[in-house]
Protein backbone atom coordinates (compact mmCIF):
# COMPACT_ATOMS: atom_id res chain seq x y z
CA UNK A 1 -28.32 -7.66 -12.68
CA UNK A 2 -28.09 -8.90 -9.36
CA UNK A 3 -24.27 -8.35 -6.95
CA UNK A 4 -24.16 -11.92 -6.47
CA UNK A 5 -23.94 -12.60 -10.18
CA UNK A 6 -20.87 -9.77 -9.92
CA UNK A 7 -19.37 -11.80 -6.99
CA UNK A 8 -19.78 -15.25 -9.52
CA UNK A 9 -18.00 -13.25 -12.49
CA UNK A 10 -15.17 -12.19 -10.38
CA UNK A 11 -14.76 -15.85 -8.68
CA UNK A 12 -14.52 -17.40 -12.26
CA UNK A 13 -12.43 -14.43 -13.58
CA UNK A 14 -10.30 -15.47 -10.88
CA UNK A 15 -9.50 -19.14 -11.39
CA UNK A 16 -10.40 -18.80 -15.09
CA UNK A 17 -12.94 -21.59 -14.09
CA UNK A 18 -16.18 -22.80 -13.95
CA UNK A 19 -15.60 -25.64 -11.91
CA UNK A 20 -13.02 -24.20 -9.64
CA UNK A 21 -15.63 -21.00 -9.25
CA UNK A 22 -18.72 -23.54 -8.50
CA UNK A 23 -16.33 -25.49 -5.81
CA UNK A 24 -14.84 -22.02 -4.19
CA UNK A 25 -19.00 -20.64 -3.94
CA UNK A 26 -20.44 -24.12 -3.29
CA UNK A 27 -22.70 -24.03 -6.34
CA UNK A 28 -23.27 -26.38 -8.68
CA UNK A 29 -21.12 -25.77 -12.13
CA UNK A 30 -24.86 -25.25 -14.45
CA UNK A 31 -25.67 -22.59 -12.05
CA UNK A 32 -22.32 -20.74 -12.26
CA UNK A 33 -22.50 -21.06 -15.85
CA UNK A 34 -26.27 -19.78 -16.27
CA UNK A 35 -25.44 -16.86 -14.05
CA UNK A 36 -22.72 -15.70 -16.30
CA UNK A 37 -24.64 -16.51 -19.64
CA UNK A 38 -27.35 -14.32 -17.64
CA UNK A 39 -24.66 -11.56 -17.19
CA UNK A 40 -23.77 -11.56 -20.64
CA UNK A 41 -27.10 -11.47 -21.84
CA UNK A 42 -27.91 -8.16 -19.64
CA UNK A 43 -24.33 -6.41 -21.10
CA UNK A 44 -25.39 -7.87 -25.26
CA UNK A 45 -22.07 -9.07 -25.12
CA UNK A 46 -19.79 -11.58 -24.23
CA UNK A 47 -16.96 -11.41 -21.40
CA UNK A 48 -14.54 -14.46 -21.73
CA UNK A 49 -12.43 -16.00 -24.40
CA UNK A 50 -13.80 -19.74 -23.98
CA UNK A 51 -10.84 -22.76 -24.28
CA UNK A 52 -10.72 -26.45 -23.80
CA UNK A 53 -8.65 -25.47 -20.88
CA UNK A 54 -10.51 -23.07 -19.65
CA UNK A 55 -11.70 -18.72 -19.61
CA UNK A 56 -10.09 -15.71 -19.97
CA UNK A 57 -11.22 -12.48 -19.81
CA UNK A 58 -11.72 -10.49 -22.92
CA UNK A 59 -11.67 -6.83 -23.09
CA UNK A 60 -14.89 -5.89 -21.69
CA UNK A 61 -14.31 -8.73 -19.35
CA UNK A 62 -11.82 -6.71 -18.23
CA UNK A 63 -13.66 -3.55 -18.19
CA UNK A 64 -15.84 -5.16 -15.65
CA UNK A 65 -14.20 -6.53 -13.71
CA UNK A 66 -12.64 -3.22 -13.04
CA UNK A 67 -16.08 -1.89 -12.50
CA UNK A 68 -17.72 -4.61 -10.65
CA UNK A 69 -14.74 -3.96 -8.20
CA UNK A 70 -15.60 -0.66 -7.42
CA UNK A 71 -19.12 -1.17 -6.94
CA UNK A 72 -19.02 -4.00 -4.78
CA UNK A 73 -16.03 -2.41 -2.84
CA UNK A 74 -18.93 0.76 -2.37
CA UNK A 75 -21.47 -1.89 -1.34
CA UNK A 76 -19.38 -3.06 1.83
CA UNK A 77 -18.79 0.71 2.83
CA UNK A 78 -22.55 0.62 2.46
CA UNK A 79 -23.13 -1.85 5.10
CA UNK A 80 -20.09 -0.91 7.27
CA UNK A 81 -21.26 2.78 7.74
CA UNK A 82 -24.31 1.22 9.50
CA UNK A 83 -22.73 -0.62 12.02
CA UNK A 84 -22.66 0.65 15.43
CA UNK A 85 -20.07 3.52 15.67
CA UNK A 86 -18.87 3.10 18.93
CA UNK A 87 -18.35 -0.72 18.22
CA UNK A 88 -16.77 -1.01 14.56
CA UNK A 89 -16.21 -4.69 13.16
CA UNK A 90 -15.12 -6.00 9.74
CA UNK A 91 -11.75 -5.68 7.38
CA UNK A 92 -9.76 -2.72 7.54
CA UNK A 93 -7.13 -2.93 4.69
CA UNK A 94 -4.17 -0.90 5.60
CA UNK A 95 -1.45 -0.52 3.23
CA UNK A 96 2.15 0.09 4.81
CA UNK A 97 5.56 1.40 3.88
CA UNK A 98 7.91 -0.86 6.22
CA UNK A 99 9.89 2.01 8.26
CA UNK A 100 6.97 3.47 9.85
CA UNK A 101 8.85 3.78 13.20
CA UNK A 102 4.95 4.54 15.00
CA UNK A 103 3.20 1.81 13.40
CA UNK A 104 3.49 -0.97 16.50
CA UNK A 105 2.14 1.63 18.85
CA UNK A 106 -0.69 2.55 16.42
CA UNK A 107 -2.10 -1.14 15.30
CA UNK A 108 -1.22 -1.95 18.90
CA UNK A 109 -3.83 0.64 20.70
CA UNK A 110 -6.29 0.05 17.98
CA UNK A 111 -6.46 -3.42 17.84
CA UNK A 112 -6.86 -3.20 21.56
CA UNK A 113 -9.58 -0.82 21.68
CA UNK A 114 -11.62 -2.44 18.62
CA UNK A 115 -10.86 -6.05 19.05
CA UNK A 116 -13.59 -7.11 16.08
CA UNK A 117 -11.36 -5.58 13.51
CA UNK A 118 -9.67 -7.76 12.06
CA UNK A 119 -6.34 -5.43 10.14
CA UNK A 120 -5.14 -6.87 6.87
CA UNK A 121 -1.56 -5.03 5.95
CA UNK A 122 -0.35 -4.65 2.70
CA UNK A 123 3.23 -3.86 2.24
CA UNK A 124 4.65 -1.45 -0.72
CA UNK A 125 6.10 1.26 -2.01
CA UNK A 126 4.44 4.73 -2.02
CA UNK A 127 3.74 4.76 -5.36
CA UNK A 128 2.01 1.52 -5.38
CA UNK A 129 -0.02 1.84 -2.40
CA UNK A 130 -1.14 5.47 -3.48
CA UNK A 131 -3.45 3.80 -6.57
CA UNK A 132 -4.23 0.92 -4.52
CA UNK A 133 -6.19 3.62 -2.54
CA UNK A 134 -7.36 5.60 -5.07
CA UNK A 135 -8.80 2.30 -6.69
CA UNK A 136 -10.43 1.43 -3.58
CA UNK A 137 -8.35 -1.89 -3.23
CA UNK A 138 -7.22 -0.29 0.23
CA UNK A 139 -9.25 1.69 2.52
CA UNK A 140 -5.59 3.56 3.25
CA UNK A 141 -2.04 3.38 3.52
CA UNK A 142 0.94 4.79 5.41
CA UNK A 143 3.35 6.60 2.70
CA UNK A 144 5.75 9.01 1.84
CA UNK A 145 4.63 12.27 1.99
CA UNK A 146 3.04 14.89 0.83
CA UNK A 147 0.82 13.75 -1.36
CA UNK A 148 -0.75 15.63 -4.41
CA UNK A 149 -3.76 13.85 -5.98
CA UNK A 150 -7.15 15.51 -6.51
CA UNK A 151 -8.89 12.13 -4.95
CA UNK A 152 -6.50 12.09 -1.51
CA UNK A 153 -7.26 13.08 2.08
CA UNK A 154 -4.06 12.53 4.14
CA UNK A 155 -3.20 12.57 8.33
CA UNK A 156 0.34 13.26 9.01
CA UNK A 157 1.81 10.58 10.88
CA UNK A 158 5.52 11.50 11.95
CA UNK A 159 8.14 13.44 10.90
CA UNK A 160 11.70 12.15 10.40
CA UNK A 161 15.30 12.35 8.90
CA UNK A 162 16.46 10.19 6.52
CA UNK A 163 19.99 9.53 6.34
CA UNK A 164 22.75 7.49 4.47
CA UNK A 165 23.57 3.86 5.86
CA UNK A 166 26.88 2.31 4.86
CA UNK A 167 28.85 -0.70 6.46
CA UNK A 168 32.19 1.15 8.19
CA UNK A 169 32.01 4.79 9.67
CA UNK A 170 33.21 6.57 6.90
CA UNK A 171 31.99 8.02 3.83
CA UNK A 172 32.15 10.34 0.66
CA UNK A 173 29.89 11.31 -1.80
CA UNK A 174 32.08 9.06 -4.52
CA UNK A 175 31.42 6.10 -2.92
CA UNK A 176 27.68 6.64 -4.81
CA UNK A 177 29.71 6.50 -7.67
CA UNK A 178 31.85 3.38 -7.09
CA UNK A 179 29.73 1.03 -4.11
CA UNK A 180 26.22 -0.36 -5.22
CA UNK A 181 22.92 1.24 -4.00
CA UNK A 182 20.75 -0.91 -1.96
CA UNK A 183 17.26 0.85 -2.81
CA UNK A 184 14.15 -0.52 -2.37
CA UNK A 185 11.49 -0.67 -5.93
CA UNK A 186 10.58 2.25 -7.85
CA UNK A 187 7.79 4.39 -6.65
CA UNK A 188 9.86 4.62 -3.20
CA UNK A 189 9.48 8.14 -1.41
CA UNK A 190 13.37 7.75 0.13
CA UNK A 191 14.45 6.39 -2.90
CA UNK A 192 13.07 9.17 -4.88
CA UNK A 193 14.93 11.69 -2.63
CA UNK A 194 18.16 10.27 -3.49
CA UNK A 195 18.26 9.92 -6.61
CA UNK A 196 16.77 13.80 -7.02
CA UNK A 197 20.11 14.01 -4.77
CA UNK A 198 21.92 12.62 -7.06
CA UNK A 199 20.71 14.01 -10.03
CA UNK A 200 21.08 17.56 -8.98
CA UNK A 201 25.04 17.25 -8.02
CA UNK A 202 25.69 14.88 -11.28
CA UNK A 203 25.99 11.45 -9.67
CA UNK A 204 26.08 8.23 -11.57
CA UNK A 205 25.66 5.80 -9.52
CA UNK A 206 27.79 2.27 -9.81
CA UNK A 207 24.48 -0.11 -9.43
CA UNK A 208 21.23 -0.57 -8.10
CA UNK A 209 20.13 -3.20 -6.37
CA UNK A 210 16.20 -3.65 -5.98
CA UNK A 211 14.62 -5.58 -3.01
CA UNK A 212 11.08 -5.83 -1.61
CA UNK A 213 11.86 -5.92 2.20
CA UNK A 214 13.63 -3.19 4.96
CA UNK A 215 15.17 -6.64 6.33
CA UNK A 216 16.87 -7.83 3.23
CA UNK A 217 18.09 -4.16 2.20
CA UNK A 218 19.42 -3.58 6.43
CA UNK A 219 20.98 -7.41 6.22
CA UNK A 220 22.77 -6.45 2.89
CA UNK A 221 24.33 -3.33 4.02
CA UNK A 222 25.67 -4.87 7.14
CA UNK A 223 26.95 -7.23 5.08
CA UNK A 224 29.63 -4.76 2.88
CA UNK A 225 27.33 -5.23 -0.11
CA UNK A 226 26.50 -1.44 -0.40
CA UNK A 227 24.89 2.00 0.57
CA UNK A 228 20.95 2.22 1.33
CA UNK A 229 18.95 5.22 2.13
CA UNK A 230 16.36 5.42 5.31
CA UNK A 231 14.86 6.75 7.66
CA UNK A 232 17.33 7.56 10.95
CA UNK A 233 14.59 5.94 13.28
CA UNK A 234 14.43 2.69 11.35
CA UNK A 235 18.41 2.13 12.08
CA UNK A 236 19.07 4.01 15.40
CA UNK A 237 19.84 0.73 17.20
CA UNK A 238 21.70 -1.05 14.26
CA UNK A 239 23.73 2.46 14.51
CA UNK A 240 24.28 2.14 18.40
CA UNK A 241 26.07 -1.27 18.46
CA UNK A 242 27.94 -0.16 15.20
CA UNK A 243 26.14 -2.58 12.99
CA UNK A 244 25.76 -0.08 10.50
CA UNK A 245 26.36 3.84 11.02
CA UNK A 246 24.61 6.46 9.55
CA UNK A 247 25.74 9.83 7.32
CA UNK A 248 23.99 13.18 7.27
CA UNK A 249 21.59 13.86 4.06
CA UNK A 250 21.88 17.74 3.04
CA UNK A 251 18.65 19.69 2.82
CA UNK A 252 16.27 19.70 1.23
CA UNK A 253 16.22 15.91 0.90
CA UNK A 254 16.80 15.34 4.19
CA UNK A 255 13.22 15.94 6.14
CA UNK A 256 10.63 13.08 4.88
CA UNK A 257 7.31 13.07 6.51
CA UNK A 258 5.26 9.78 6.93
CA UNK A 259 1.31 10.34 6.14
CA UNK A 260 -1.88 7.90 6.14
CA UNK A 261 -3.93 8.80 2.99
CA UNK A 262 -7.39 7.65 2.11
CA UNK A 263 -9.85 8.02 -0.80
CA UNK A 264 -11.83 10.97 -0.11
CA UNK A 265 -14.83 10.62 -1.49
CA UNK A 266 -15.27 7.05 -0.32
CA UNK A 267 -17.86 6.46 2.74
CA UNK A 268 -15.77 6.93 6.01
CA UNK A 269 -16.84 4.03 7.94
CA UNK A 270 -16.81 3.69 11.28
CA UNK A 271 -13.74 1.20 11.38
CA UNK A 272 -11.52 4.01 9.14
CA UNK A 273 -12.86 6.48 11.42
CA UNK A 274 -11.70 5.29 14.37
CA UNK A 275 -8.31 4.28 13.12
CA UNK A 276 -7.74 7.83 11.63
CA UNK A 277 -8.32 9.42 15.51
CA UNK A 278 -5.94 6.58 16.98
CA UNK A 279 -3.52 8.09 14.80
CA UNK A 280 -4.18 11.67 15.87
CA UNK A 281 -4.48 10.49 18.94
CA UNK A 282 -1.15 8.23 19.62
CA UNK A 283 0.95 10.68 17.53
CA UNK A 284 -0.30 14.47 18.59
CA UNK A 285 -1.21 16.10 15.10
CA UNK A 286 -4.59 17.62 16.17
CA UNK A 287 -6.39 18.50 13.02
CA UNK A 288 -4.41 16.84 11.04
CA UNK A 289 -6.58 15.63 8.34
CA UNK A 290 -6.09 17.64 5.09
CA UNK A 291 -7.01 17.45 0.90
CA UNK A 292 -3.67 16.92 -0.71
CA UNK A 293 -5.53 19.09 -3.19
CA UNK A 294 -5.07 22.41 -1.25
């Protein structure tokens, strides 16, 4: 089994085609398809549900795709943890929560310092971007923290308060009960304090509204449509013109701390490496790089 014929399973796994696969690799189609016959062979079994219109995966299609992931995924560390050090290059996948208040200056330092790095950013919730690092589809993220998972390393990023955001300058803990909540998905850290919140002094609340993006959730609160929670930083200058204004959240739910996590026991390349230290370095936590195992 050769990693090019993984890279040619996952292309037509992909478009669910020979023909789009061959275009997409610049092969021709009978070498596609004799590379995946060839693949089946090796397994003694076969991988796609075959249709006039096309392939599927089956189950152990699935299975390796999974796998095939991993191990090409532990290939590129491979060849990026040879590069020079004091030089990095490549993809770094970062995967970001969208309140990160440091994140400019951060990307902004390291993309000047390592110019051949080119930073893909993947935006989510904590929950989601957690197992995108733990299955190695991101080298690390920026979440919610702290973070307890037996396969997580994590730097702590910054520190901040989360408050209430409302429309007008007033407000009571029954307007949970009787305005809609502007949250964003499940899996949210600031989310998930409110609703402990909530849960713990016997709130109902009226609705909630789900949305993707800090812009659409910010734009619907100044628009009367409801209460959000997030981060004080995020909204200071909405709150100084008196686009929105922001209410107090009581302890303990109050303090949220922002952390980049990676995959421990992947190979820390030189590109993650340096990244990591611009982070100590631009926001001040020295020795900040802990197992969220401890």
């Amino acid at each position: 089994m050769e990693f090019n014929d993984l890279r040619i399973f996952q292309t037509v796994a992909a478009h669910g085609s020979i023909s789009k696969a061959a275009l997409e690799l610049n092969y021709v189609q009978s070498n596609v398809t004799a590379r995946i016959k060839l693949l089946e062979k090796e397994l003694q079994t076969p991988l796609f549900h075959r249709h006039k219109r096309g392939m599927v995966l089956n189950t152990e299609g699935k299975r390796l795709l999974e796998q095939s992931r991993e191990i090409l995924s532990k290939m590129e560390e491979m060849k990026r943890s040879f590069q020079d050090k004091s030089n990095p290059s490549g993809i770094l996948k970062v995967g970001i929560v969208e309140t990160v208040v440091a994140l400019p200056d951060i990307l902004s330092s390291y993309h000047s310092k390592y110019p051949n790095v080119e930073l893909s950013l993947k935006a989510g919730v904590t929950d989601l971007l957690l197992q995108k690092v733990v299955d190695m589809k991101l080298d690390g993220a920026f979440v919610t923290g702290p973070i307890r998972h037996p396969l997580i390393e994590q730097v702590e990023v910054i520190q901040e308060k989360l408050v209430l955001v409302t429309k007008g300058p007033t407000f009571s803990m029954e307007d949970i009960t009787t305005r809609p909540l502007l949250l964003y998905n499940k899996g949210c850290g600031y989310r998930g304090r409110l609703e402990s919140w909530m849960k713990v002094e016997g709130l109902i609340p009226k609705q909630i509204m789900e949305f993707g993006t800090f812009g659409t959730i910010i734009g619907s609160v100044a628009a009367g449509i409801g209460i959000t929670i997030l981060p004080e930083s995020s909204v200071r200058n909405l709150a100084a013109v008196g686009t929105v204004f922001v209410h107090d959240v009581p302890d303990p739910y109050r303090e949220i701390t922002t952390i980049f996590i990676r995959r421990k026991d992947s190979l820390l390349t030189s590109t993650l490496q340096c990244f990591i230290d611009e982070i100590v370095s631009r926001t001040g936590y020295e020795h900040s790089l802990y197992s969220s195992s401890r």
